[in-house]
Protein backbone atom coordinates (compact mmCIF):
# COMPACT_ATOMS: atom_id res chain seq x y z
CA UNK A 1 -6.35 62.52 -62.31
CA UNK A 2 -3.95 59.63 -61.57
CA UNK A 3 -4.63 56.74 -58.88
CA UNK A 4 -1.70 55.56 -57.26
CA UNK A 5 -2.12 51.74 -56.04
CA UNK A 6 -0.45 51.59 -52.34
CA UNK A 7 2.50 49.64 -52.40
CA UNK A 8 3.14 46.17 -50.58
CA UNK A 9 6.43 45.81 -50.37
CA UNK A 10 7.58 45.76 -46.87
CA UNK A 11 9.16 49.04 -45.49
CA UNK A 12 12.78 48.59 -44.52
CA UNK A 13 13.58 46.46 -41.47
CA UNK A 14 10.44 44.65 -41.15
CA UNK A 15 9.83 40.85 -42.13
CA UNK A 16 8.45 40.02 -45.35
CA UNK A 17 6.94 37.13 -43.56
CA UNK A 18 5.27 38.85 -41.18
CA UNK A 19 1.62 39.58 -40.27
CA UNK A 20 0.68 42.60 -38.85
CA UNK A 21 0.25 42.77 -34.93
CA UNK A 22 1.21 39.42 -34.47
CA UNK A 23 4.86 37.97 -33.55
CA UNK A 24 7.19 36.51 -36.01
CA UNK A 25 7.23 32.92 -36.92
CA UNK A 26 10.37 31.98 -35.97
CA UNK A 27 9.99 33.52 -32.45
CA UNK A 28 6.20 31.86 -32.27
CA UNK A 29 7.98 28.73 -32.98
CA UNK A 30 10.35 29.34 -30.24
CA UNK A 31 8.16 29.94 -27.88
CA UNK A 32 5.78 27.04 -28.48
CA UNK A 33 9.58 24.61 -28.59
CA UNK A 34 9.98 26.11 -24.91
CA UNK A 35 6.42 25.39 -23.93
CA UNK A 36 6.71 21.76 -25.34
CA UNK A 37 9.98 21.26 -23.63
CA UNK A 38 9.25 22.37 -20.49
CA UNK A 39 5.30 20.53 -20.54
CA UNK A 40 5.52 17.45 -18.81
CA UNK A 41 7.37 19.72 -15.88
CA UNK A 42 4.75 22.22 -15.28
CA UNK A 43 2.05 19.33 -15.60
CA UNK A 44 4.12 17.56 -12.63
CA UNK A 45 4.92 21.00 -10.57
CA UNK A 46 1.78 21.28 -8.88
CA UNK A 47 1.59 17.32 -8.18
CA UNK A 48 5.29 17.21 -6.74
CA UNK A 49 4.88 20.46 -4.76
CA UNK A 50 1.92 19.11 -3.16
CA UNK A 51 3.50 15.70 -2.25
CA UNK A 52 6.60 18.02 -0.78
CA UNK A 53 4.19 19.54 1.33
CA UNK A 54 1.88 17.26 2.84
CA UNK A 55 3.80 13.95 2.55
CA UNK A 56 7.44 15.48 3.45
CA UNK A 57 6.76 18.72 5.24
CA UNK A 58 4.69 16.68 7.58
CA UNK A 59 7.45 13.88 7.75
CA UNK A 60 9.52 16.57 8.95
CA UNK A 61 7.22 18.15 11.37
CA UNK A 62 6.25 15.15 13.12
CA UNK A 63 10.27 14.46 13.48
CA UNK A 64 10.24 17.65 15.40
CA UNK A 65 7.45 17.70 17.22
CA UNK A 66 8.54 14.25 18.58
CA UNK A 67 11.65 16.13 20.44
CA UNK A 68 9.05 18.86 21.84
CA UNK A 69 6.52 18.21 25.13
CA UNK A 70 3.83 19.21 22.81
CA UNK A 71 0.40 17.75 24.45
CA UNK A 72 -2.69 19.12 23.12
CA UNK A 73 -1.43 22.08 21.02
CA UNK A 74 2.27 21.86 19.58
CA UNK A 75 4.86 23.26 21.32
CA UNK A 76 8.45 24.27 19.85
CA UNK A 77 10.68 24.35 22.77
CA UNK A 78 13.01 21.13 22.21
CA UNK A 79 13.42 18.86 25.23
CA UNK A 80 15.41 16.09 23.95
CA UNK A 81 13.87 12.24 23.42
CA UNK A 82 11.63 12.32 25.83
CA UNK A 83 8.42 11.61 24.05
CA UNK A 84 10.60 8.28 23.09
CA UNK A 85 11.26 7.86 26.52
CA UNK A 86 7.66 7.92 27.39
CA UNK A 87 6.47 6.10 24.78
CA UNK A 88 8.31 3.06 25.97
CA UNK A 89 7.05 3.20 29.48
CA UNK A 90 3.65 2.65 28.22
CA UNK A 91 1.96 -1.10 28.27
CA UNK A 92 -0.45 -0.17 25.90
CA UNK A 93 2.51 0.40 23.17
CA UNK A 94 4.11 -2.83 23.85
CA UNK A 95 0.31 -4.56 23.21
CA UNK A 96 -0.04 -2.83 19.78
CA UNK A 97 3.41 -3.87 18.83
CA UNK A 98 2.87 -7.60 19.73
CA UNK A 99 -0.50 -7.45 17.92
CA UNK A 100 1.38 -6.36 14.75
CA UNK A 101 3.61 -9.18 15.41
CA UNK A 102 1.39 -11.63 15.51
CA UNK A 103 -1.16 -10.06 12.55
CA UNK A 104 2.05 -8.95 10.53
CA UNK A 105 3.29 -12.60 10.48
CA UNK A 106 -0.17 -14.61 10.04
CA UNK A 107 -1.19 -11.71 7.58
CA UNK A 108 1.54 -11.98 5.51
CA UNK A 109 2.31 -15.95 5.68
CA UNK A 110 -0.72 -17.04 5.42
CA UNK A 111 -1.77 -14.50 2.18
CA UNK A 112 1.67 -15.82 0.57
CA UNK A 113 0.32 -19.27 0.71
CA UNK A 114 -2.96 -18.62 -0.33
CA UNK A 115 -2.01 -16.22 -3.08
CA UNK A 116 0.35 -18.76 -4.51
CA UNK A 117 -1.68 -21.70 -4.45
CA UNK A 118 -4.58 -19.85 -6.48
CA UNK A 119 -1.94 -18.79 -8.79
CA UNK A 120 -0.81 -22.52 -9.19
CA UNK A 121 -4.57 -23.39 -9.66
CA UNK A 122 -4.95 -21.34 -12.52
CA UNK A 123 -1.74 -21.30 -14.14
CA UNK A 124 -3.38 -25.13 -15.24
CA UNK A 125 -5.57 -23.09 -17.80
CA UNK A 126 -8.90 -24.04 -16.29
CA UNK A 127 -12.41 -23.76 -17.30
CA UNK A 128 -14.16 -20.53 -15.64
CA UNK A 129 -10.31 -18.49 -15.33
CA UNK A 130 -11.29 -15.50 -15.85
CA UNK A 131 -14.53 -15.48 -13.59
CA UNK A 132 -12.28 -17.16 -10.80
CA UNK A 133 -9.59 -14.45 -11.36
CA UNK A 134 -12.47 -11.86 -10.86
CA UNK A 135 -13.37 -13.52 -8.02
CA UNK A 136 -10.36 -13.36 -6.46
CA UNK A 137 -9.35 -10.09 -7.29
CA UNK A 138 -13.03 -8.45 -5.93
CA UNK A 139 -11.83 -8.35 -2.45
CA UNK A 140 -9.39 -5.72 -3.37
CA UNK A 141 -11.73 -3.74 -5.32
CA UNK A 142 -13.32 -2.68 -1.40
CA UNK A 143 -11.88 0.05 1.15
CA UNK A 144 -10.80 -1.64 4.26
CA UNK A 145 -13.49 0.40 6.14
CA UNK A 146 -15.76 -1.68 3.68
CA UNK A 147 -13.95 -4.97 4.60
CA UNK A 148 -13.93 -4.31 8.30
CA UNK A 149 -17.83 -3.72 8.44
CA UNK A 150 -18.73 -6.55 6.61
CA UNK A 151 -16.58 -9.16 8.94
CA UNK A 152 -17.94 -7.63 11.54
CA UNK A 153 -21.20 -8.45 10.85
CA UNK A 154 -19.62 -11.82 9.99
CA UNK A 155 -18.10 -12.57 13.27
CA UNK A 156 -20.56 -11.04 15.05
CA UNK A 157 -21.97 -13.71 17.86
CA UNK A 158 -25.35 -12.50 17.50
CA UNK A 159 -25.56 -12.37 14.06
CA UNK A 160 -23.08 -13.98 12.03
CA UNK A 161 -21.54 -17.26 11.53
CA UNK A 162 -22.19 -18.66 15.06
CA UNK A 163 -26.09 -17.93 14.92
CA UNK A 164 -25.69 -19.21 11.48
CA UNK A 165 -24.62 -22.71 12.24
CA UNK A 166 -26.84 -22.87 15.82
CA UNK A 167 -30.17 -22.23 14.06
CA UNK A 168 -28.80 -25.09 11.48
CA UNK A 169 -29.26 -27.62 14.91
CA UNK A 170 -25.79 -26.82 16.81
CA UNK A 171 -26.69 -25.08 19.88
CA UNK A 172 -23.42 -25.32 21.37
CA UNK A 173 -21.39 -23.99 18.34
CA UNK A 174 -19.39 -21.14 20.02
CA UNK A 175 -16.96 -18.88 17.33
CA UNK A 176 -16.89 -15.42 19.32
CA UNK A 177 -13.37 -14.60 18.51
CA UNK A 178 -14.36 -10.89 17.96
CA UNK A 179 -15.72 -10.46 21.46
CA UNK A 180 -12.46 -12.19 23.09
CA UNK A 181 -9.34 -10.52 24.28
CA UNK A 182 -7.22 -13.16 23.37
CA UNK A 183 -8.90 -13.95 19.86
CA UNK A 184 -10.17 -10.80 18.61
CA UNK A 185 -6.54 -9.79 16.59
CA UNK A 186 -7.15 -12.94 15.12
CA UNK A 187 -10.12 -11.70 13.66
CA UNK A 188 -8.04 -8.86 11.68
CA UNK A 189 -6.00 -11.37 10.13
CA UNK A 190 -8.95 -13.20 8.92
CA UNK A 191 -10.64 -9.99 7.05
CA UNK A 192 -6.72 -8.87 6.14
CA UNK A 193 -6.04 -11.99 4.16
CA UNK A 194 -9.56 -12.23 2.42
CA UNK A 195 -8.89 -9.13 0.93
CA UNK A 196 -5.39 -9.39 -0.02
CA UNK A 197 -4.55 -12.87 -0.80
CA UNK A 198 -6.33 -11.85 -4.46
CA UNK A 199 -3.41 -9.27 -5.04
CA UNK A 200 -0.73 -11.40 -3.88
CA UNK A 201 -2.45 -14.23 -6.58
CA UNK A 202 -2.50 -11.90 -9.09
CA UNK A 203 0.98 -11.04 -8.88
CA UNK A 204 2.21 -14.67 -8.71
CA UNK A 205 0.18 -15.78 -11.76
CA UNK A 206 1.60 -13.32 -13.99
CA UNK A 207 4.96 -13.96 -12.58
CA UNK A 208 4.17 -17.88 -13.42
CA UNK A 209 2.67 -16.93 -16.95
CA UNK A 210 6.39 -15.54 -17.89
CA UNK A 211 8.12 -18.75 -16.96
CA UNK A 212 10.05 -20.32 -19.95
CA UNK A 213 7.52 -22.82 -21.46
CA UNK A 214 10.12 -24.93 -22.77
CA UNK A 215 12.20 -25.60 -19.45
CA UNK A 216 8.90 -27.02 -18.06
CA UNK A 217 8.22 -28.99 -21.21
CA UNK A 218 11.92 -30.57 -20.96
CA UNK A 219 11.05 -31.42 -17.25
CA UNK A 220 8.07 -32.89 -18.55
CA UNK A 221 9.81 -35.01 -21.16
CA UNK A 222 12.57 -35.72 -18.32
CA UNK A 223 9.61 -37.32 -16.52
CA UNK A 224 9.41 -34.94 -13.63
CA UNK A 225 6.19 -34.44 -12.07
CA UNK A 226 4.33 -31.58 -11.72
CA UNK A 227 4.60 -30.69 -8.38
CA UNK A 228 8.31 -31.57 -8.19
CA UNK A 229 8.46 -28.90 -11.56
CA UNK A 230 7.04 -25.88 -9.61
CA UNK A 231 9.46 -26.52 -6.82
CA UNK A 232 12.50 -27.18 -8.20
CA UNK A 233 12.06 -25.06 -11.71
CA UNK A 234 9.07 -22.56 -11.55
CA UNK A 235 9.31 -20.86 -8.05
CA UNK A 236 13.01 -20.64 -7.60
CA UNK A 237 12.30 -18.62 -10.79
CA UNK A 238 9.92 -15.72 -9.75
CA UNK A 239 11.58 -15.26 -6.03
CA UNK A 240 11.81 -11.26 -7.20
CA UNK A 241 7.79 -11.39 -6.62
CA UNK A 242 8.35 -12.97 -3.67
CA UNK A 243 9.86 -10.29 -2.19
CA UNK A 244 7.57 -7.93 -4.19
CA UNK A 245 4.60 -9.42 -2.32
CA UNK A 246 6.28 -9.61 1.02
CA UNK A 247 7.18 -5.57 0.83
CA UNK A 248 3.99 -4.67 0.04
CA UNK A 249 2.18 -7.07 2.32
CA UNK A 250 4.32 -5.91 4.99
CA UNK A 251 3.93 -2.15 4.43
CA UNK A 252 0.20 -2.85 4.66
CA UNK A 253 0.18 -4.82 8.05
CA UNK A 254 2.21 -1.65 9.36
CA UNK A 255 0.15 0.76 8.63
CA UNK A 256 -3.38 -0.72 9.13
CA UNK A 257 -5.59 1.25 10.88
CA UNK A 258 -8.95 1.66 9.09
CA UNK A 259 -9.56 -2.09 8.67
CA UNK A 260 -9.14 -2.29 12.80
CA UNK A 261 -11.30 0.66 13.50
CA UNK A 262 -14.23 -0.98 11.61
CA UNK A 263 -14.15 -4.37 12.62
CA UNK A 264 -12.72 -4.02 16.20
CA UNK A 265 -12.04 -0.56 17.55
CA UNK A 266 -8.61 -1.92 19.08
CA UNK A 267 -11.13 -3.96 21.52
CA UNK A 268 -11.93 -5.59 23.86
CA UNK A 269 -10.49 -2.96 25.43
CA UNK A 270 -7.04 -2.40 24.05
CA UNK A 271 -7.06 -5.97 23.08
CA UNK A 272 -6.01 -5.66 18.98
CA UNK A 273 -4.83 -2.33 18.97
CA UNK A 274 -2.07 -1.82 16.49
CA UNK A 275 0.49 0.94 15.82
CA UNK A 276 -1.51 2.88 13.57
CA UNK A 277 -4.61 3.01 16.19
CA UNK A 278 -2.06 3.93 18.98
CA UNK A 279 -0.77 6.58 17.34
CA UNK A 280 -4.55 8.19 16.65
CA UNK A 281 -5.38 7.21 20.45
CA UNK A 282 -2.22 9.35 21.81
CA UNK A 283 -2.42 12.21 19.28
CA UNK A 284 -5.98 12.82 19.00
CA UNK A 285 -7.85 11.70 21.55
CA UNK A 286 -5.57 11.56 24.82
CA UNK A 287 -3.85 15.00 23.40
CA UNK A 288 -0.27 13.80 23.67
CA UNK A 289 0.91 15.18 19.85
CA UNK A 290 4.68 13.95 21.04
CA UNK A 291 4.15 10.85 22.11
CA UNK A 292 1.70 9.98 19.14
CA UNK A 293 4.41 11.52 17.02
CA UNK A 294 7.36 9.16 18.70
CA UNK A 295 5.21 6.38 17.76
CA UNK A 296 4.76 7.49 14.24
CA UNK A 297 8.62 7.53 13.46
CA UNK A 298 8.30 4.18 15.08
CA UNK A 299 6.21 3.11 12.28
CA UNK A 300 7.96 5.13 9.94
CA UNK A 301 11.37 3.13 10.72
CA UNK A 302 10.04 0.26 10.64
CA UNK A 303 8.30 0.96 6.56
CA UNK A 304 11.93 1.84 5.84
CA UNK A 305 13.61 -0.76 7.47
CA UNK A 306 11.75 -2.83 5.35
CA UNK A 307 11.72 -1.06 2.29
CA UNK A 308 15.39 0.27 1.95
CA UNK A 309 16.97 -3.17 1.73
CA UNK A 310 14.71 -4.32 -0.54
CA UNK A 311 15.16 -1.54 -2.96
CA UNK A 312 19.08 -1.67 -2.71
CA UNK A 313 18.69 -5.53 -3.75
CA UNK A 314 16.63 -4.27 -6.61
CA UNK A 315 18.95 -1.68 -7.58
CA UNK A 316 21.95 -3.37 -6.92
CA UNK A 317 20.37 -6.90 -9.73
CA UNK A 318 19.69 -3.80 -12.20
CA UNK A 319 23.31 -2.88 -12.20
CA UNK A 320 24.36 -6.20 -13.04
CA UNK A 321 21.82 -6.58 -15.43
């Protein structure tokens, strides 16, 4: 009796190449070139779909819900601007935009100067830089909720600095700026620039560690001095991050909210309320959704009006670049 050994050729029209039950190689190949191709999108989709949502698709709902009379529920029957209308009628608006005036201004001047000063300081390659640079850069490391509660315990009359220095032997020592109407924005400023002023240093001292080395050296040789070298040569060089730090510094001081709910409520009163606590006041707690919404674009303008130029500039020195 004969044995016949199978054969292994491959019947006609299938691949040599192929294994049995499985897909070719050439279309496994293609299908793994799609996957790799199309990666980096379908690790972004659900990212960018939830940003259109709940950063745009609110954007746009507050822009219509600002032309409604919505009050405590929303309402969709358009009646024109009136929630603007409204919202300007109100002293309590006018108050919060003042405050962010006068924080917006101190906040941001006064954390420029500050910022650059510690950037100049160690920019002279000092002993202890990099503890000092941690130092300065904690601050930032905290929440604003964080920040808040600790200055309040700070400024606090009972408890803070002004029973500090009495039980040292000054009795009439009096720094209750928290507790005053006219003072107690003044407060936010203080606890704003403590924790910023780090940032804005950081920025400036790597913005200093990229000047040219051998302009200042040719100053030096020219027998300039130092101080006349940083304003003449070394920060007419890194004006971009001055205008880097001013944007962001600015966007900050428009939307602060959680730093003022900690350390002053918006009190006295009304006393330091800002946009950002306004808004929360009229929307959530007073149940006016339109007129918490008007002042929301309000904000929102102003964040563009702010940002738009300064990203056109930016654009605009990459072109010529």
């Amino acid at each position: 009796m004969t044995m016949q050994t199978p054969s292994l050729r491959p019947a006609a029209g299938e691949d040599a190449g192929a294994v049995p039950g499985s897909a070719t190689p050439q279309k496994a190949g293609g299908l793994r070139a799609v996957a790799q191709r199309h990666l980096s999108k379908l690790v972004v989709a659900p990212s960018f779909a939830a940003i259109l949502l709940f950063v745009y698709g609110f954007i746009a709902w507050t822009v219509y819900i600002s032309f409604t009379n919505s009050k405590m529920l929303p309402s969709y029957d358009l009646v024109g601007a009136e929630a603007f209308s409204k919202l300007w009628r109100i002293e309590r608006w006018y108050v919060a935009i003042e405050n962010l005036l006068i924080f917006g201004g101190l906040f941001i001047g006064i954390s420029l100067v500050i910022g650059i000063l510690l950037a100049v300081l160690l920019d002279q390659r000092i002993r202890g830089e990099g503890a000092l640079r941690t130092i300065y850069l904690y601050p930032m490391a905290l929440s604003f909720i964080v920040t808040g509660t600790a200055w309040k315990w700070i400024l606090n009359p009972g408890i803070g600095i002004q029973q500090f220095v009495r039980d040292l032997g000054f009795p009439a020592f009096t720094f209750d700026w928290i507790v005053q109407q006219d003072t107690a924005v003044y407060t936010l400023v203080i606890a704003a620039v403590w924790q910023s002023s780090g940032f804005v240093m950081a920025l400036f001292l790597a913005a200093l560690r990229g000047v040219d080395q051998e302009i200042i050296k040719a100053a030096y040789l020219d027998g300039a001095s130092l101080p006349r070298i940083y304003w003449g040569i070394v920060l007419p060089s890194i004006r971009p991050v001055f205008m880097s730090a001013f944007v962001i510094l600015a966007h900050l001081a428009v939307k602060s909210y959680d730093l003022v709910v900690a350390l002053t409520g918006g009190g006295p009163g009304y006393a330091s309320d800002l946009p950002a606590t306004f808004m929360y006041e009229m929307t959530f707690r007073r149940n006016q959704i339109a007129i918490g919404s008007a002042s929301a674009l309000m904000m929102l303008a102003t964040v563009v009006a702010i940002i738009v130029p300064y990203l056109y500039s930016e654009l605009k020195g990459g072109k010529r670049v």
